[in-house]
Protein backbone atom coordinates (compact mmCIF):
# COMPACT_ATOMS: atom_id res chain seq x y z
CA UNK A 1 118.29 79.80 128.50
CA UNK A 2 120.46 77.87 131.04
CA UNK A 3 124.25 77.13 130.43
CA UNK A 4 124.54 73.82 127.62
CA UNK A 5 125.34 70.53 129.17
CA UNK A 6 127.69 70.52 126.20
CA UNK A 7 129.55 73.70 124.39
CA UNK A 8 131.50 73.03 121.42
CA UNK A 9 133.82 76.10 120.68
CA UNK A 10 135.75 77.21 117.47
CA UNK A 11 137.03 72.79 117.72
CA UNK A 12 139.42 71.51 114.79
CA UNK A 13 141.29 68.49 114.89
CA UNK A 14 143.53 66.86 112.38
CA UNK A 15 144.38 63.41 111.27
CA UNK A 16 148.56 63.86 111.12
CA UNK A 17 148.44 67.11 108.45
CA UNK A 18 145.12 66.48 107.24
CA UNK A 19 142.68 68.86 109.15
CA UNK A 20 139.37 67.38 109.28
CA UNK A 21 137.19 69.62 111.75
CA UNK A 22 137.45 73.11 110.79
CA UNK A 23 136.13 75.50 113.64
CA UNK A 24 132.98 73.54 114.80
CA UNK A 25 130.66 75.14 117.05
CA UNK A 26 127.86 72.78 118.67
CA UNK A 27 125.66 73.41 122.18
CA UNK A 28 123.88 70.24 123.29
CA UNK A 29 121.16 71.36 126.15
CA UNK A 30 120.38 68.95 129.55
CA UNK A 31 117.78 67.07 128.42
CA UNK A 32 117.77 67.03 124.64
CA UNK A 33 117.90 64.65 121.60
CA UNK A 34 120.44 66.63 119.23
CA UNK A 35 121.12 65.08 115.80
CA UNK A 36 123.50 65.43 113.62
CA UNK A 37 123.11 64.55 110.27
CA UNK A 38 125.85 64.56 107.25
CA UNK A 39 127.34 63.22 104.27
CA UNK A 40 130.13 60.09 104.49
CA UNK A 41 133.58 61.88 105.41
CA UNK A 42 131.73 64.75 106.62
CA UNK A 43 133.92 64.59 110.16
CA UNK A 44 130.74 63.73 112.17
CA UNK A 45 132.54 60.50 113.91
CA UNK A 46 135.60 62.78 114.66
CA UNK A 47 133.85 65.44 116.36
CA UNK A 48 132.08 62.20 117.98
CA UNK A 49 135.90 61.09 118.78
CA UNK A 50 137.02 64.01 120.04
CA UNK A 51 134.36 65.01 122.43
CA UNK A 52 134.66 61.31 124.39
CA UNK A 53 137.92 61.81 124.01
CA UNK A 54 139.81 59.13 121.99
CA UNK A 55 140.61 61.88 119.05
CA UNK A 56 142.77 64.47 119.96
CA UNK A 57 141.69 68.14 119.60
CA UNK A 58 144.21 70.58 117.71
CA UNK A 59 141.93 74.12 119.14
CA UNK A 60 138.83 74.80 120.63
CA UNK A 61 137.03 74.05 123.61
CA UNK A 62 134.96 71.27 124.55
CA UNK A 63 133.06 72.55 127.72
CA UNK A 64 130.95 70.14 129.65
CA UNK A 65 129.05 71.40 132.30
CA UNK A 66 130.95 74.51 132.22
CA UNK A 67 134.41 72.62 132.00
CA UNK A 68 136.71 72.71 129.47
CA UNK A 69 137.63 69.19 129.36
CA UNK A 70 139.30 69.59 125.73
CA UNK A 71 142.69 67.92 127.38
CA UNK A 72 141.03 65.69 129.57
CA UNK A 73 141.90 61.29 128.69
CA UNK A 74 139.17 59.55 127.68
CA UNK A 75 138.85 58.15 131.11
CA UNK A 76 138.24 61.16 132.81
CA UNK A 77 135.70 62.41 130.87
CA UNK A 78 133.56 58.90 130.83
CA UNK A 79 133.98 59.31 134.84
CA UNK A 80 132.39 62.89 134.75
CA UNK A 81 129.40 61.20 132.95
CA UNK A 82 130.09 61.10 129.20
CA UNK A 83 129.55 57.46 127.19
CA UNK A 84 130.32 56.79 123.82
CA UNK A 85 128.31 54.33 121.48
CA UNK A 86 131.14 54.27 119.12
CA UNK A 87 130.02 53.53 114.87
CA UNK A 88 130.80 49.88 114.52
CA UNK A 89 130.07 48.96 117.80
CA UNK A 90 133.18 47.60 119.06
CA UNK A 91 132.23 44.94 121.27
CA UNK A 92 134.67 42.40 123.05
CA UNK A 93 133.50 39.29 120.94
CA UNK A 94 135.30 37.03 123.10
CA UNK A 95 133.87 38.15 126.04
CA UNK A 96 130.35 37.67 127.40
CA UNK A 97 127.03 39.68 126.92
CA UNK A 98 127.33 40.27 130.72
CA UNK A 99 131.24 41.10 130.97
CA UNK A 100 130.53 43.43 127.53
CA UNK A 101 127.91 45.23 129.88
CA UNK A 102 129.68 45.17 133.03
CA UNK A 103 132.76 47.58 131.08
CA UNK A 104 130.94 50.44 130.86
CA UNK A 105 130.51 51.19 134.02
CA UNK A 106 134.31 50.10 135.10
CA UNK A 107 134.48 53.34 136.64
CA UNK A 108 131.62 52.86 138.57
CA UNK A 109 132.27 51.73 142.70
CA UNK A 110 128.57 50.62 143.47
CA UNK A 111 126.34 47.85 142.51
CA UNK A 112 125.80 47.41 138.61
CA UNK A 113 123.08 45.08 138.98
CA UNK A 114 120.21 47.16 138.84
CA UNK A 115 121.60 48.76 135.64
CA UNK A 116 121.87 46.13 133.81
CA UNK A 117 118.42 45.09 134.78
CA UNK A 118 117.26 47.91 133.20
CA UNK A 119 119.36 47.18 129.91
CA UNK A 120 118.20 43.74 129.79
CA UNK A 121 114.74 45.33 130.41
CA UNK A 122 115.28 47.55 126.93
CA UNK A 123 116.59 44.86 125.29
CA UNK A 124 115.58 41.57 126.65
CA UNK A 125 117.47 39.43 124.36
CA UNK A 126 120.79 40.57 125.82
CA UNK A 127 118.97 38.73 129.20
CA UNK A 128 118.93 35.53 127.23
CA UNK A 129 122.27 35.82 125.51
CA UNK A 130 123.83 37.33 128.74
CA UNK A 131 126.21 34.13 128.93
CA UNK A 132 127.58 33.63 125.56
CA UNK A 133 130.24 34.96 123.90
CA UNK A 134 128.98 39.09 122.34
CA UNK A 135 130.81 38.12 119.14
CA UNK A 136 128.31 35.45 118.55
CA UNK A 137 125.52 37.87 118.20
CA UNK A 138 123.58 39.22 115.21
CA UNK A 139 124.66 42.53 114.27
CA UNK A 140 121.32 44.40 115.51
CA UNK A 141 122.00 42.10 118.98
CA UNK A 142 125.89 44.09 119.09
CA UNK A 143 124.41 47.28 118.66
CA UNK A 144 121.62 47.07 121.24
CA UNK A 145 125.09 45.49 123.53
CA UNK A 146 126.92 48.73 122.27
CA UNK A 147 124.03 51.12 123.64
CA UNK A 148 123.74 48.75 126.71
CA UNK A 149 127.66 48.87 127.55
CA UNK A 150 126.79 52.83 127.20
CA UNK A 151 124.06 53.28 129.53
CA UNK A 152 125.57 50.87 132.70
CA UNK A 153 128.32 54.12 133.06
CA UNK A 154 124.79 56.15 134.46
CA UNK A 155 125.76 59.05 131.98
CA UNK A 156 124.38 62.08 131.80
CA UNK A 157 125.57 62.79 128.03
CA UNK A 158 125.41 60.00 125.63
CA UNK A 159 126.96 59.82 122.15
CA UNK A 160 125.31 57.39 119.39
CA UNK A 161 127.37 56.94 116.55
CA UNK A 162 125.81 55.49 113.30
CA UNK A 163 123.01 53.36 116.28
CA UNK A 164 120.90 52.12 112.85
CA UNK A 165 123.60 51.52 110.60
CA UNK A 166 123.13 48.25 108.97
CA UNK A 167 120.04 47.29 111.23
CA UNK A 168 116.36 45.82 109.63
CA UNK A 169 113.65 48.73 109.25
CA UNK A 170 111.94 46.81 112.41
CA UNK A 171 115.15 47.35 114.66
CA UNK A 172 115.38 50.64 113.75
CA UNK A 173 112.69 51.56 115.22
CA UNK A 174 113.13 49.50 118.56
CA UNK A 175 116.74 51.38 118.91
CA UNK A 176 115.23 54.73 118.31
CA UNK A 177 112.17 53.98 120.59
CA UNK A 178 114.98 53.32 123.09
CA UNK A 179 116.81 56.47 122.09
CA UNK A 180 113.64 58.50 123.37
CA UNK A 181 112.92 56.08 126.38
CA UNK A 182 116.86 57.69 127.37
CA UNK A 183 115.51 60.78 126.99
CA UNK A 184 112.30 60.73 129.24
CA UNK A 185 114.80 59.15 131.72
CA UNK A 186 116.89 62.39 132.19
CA UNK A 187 119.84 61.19 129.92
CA UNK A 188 120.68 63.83 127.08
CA UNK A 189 121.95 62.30 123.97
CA UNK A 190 123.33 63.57 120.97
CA UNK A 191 123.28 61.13 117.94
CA UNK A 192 125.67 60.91 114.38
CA UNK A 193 122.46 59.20 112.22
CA UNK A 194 122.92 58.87 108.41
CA UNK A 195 119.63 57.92 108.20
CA UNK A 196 118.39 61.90 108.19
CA UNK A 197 114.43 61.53 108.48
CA UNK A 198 115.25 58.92 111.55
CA UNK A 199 117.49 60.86 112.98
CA UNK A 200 115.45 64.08 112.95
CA UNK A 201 112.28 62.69 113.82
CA UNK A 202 113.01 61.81 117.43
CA UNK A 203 114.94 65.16 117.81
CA UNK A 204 114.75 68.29 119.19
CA UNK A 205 117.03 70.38 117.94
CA UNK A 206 120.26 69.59 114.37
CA UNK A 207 122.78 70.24 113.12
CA UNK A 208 124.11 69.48 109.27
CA UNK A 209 127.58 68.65 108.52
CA UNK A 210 129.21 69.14 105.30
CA UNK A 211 133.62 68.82 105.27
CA UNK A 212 134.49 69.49 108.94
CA UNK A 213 131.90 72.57 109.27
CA UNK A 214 128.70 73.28 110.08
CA UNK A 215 126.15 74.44 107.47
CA UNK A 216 123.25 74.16 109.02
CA UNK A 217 121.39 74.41 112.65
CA UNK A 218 117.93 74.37 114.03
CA UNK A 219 115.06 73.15 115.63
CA UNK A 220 114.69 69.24 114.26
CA UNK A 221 111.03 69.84 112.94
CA UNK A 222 112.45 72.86 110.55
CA UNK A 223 115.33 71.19 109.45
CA UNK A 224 113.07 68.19 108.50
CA UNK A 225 110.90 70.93 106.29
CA UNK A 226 113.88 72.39 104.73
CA UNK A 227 114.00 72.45 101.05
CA UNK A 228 117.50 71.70 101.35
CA UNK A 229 117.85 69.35 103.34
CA UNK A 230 114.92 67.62 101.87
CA UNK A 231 116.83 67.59 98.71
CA UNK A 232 119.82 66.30 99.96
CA UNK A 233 119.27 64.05 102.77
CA UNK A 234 115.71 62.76 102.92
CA UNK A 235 115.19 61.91 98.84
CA UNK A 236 112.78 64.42 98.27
């Protein structure tokens, strides 16, 4: 098997004395949906943090393509082709649709036009909202503008954080049809989902989280047949 796009190695991190990560280990392949799947407070949005950079690492390595990038700003790491969906969206509410877009590819130095054609082509509501102020949409319209903003920095990794949370059973399913569009497209992703079955249904490969370690691993299909798992994350 080729080198991982992504390597997570022995990674911990802390908020002030409180250590929430607690030796992770996590490989991501070129080309593959990962999930990971977990309890509330589990540290999946940290380890989300950390590897996009915003949440500061205490050991470990983060290696992408080959690079530890562990110390690396945020910046940097979002210029060697890493974008962040972040949980809760975070749009600029008082900026437009179009300006929300245009941000995530503010490292970018060529034409951002025909990327956010293709957003607007994913989500074509974004097209006719592309004027008005992103605070103004509906919560499933900011989360479509949240994996929009991602994809116009041309990553090659992308991180969704939470992309269902709080969305109608019908936009579910258009953001995870998305999430696999991505995929055919050449962009790896790997995805924090609390909605398990969701999550692991579009996947290739998991991961289970339970306080700051990893339990569990495997190919998606397995995991989704796993007494366990069934038990505790699916409702069966």
């Amino acid at each position: 098997m080729s080198e991982p796009l992504l390597s997570i190695e022995g990674l911990r991190s802390a908020y002030g004395p409180i250590e929430v990560l607690h030796g992770v280990d996590l490989t991501v392949q070129e080309g593959e949906i990962v999930s990971l799947v977990g309890a509330n407070g589990a540290g999946k949005t940290t380890l989300m943090r950390c590897i996009s950079g915003v949440q500061p690492v205490k050991a470990g390595a983060i290696r992408f393509g080959g690079e530890d990038i562990a110390r690396r700003p945020d910046h940097a790491r979002a210029g060697l082709g890493i974008a962040h969906s972040p949980e809760g969206r975070q749009i600029f509410g008082d900026l437009s649709v179009a300006e929300n877009l245009s941000l995530g590819g503010y490292h970018r130095s060529d034409d951002l036009g025909p990327d956010m054609e293709e957003v607007f082509g994913l989500f074509p509501i974004l097209r006719d909202k592309a004027a008005l102020p992103a605070g103004g949409l509906s919560g499933g319209q900011q989360q479509m503008l949240a994996i929009g903003r991602a994809i116009m920095g041309r990553p090659k990794l992308m991180l969704l954080d939470e992309p269902s949370m709080g969305l109608a059973p019908v936009l579910v399913d258009q953001v995870l049809a998305v999430v696999k569009s991505l995929r055919d497209r050449g962009v790896t992703l790997l995805m924090v989902e609390q909605n398990a079955y969701a999550a692991l249904s579009i996947a290739d490969r998991g991961y289970v989280m339970e306080q700051g370690e990893i339990t569990l691993a495997g190919k998606a299909s397995d995991l989704i047949a796993d007494p366990r798992i069934r038990e505790a994350y699916l409702g069966a």
